[in-house]
C-alpha atoms as a PDB file:
ATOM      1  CA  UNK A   1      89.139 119.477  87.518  1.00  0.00           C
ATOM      2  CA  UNK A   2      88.843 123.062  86.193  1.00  0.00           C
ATOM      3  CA  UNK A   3      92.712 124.140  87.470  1.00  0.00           C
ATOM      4  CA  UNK A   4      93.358 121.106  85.265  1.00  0.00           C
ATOM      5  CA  UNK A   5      91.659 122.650  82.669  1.00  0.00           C
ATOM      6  CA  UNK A   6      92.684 126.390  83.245  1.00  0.00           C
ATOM      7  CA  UNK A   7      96.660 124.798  82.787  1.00  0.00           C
ATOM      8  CA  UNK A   8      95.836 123.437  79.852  1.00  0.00           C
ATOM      9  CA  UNK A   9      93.872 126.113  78.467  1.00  0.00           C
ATOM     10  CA  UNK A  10      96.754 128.734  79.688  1.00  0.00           C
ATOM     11  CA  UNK A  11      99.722 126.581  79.097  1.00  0.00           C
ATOM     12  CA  UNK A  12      99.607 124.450  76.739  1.00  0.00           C
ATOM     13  CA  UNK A  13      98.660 120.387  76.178  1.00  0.00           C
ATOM     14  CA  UNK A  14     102.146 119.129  77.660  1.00  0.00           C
ATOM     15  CA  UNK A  15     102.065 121.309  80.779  1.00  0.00           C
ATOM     16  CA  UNK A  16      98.239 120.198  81.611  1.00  0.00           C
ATOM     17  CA  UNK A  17      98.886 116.574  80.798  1.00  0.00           C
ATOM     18  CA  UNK A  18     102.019 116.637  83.444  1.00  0.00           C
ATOM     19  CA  UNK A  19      99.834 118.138  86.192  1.00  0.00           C
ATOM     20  CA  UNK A  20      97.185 115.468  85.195  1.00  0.00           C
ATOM     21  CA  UNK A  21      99.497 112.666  85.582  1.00  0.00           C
ATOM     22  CA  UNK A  22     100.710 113.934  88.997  1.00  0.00           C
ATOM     23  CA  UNK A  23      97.275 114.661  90.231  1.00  0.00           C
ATOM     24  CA  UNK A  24      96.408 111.345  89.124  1.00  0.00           C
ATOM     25  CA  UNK A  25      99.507 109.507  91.040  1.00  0.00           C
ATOM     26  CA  UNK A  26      98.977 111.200  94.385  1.00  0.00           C
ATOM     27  CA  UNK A  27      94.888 110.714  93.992  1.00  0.00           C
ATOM     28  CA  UNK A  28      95.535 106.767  93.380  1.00  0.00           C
ATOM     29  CA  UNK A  29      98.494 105.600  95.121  1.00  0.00           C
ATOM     30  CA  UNK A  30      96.772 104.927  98.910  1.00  0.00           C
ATOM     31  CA  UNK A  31      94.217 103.000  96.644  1.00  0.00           C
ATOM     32  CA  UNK A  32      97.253 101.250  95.304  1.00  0.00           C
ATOM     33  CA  UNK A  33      98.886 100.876  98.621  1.00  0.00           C
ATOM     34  CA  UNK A  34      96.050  99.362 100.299  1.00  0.00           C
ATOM     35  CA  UNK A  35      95.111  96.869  97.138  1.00  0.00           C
ATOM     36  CA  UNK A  36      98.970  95.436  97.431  1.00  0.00           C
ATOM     37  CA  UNK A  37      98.520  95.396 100.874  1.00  0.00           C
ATOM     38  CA  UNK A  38      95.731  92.945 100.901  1.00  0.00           C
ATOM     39  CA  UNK A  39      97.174  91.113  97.671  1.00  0.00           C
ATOM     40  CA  UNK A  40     100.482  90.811 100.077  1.00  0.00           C
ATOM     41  CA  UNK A  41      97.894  89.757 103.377  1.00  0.00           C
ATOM     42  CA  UNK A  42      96.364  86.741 101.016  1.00  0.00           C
ATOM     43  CA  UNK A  43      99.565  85.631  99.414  1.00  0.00           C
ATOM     44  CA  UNK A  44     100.870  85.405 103.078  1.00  0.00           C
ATOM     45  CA  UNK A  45      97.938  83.002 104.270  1.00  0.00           C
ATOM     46  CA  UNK A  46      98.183  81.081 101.237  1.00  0.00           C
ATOM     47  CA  UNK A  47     101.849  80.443 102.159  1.00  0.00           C
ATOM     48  CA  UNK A  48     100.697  79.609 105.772  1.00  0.00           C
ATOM     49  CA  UNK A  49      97.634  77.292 104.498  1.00  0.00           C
ATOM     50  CA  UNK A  50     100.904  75.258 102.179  1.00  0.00           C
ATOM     51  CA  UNK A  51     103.042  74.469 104.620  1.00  0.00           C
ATOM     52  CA  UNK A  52     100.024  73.154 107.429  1.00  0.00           C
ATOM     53  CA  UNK A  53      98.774  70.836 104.163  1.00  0.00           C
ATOM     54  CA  UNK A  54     102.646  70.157 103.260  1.00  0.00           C
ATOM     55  CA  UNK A  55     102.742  68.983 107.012  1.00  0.00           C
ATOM     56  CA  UNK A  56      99.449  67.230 107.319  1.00  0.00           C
ATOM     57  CA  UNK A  57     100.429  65.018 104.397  1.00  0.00           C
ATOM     58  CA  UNK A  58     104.141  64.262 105.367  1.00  0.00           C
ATOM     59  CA  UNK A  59     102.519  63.228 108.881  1.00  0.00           C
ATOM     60  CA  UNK A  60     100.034  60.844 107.078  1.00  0.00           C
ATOM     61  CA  UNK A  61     102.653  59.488 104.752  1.00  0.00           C
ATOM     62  CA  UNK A  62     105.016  59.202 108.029  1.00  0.00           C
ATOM     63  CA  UNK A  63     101.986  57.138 109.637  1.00  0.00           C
ATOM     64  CA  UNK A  64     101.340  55.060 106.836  1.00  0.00           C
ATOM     65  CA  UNK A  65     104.763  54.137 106.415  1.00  0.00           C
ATOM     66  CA  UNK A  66     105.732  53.315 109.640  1.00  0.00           C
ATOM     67  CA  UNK A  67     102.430  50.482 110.177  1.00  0.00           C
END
């Protein structure tokens, strides 16, 4: 935080607010990574839960139908 600060104070606002951004996108993009990750991981299951239940009920319609 202070060579942040030492930037700014030595450079100038714009400089020290570019070297916050990219100390801020290389700090928080494995957080980012993982949180899409698991986003991805649940959308996946949800998909996977669908089609059993999509199944399920065809069969029981199937079932119903055919007595």
């Amino acid at each position: 935080m202070e060579q942040i600060i030492n930037v700014i104070v030595q450079n100038g606002l714009g400089v020290g607010s570019f070297v916050a951004l990219i100390v801020f996108i290389f700090k928080y993009q494995n957080t980012t990574n993982e949180t899409l990750n698991k986003i991805n991981d649940s959308q996946i299951a949800m998909t996977t839960t669908l089609t059993d239940l999509s199944n399920r009920v065809t069969n029981i319609e199937t079932e119903i139908r055919g007595k």
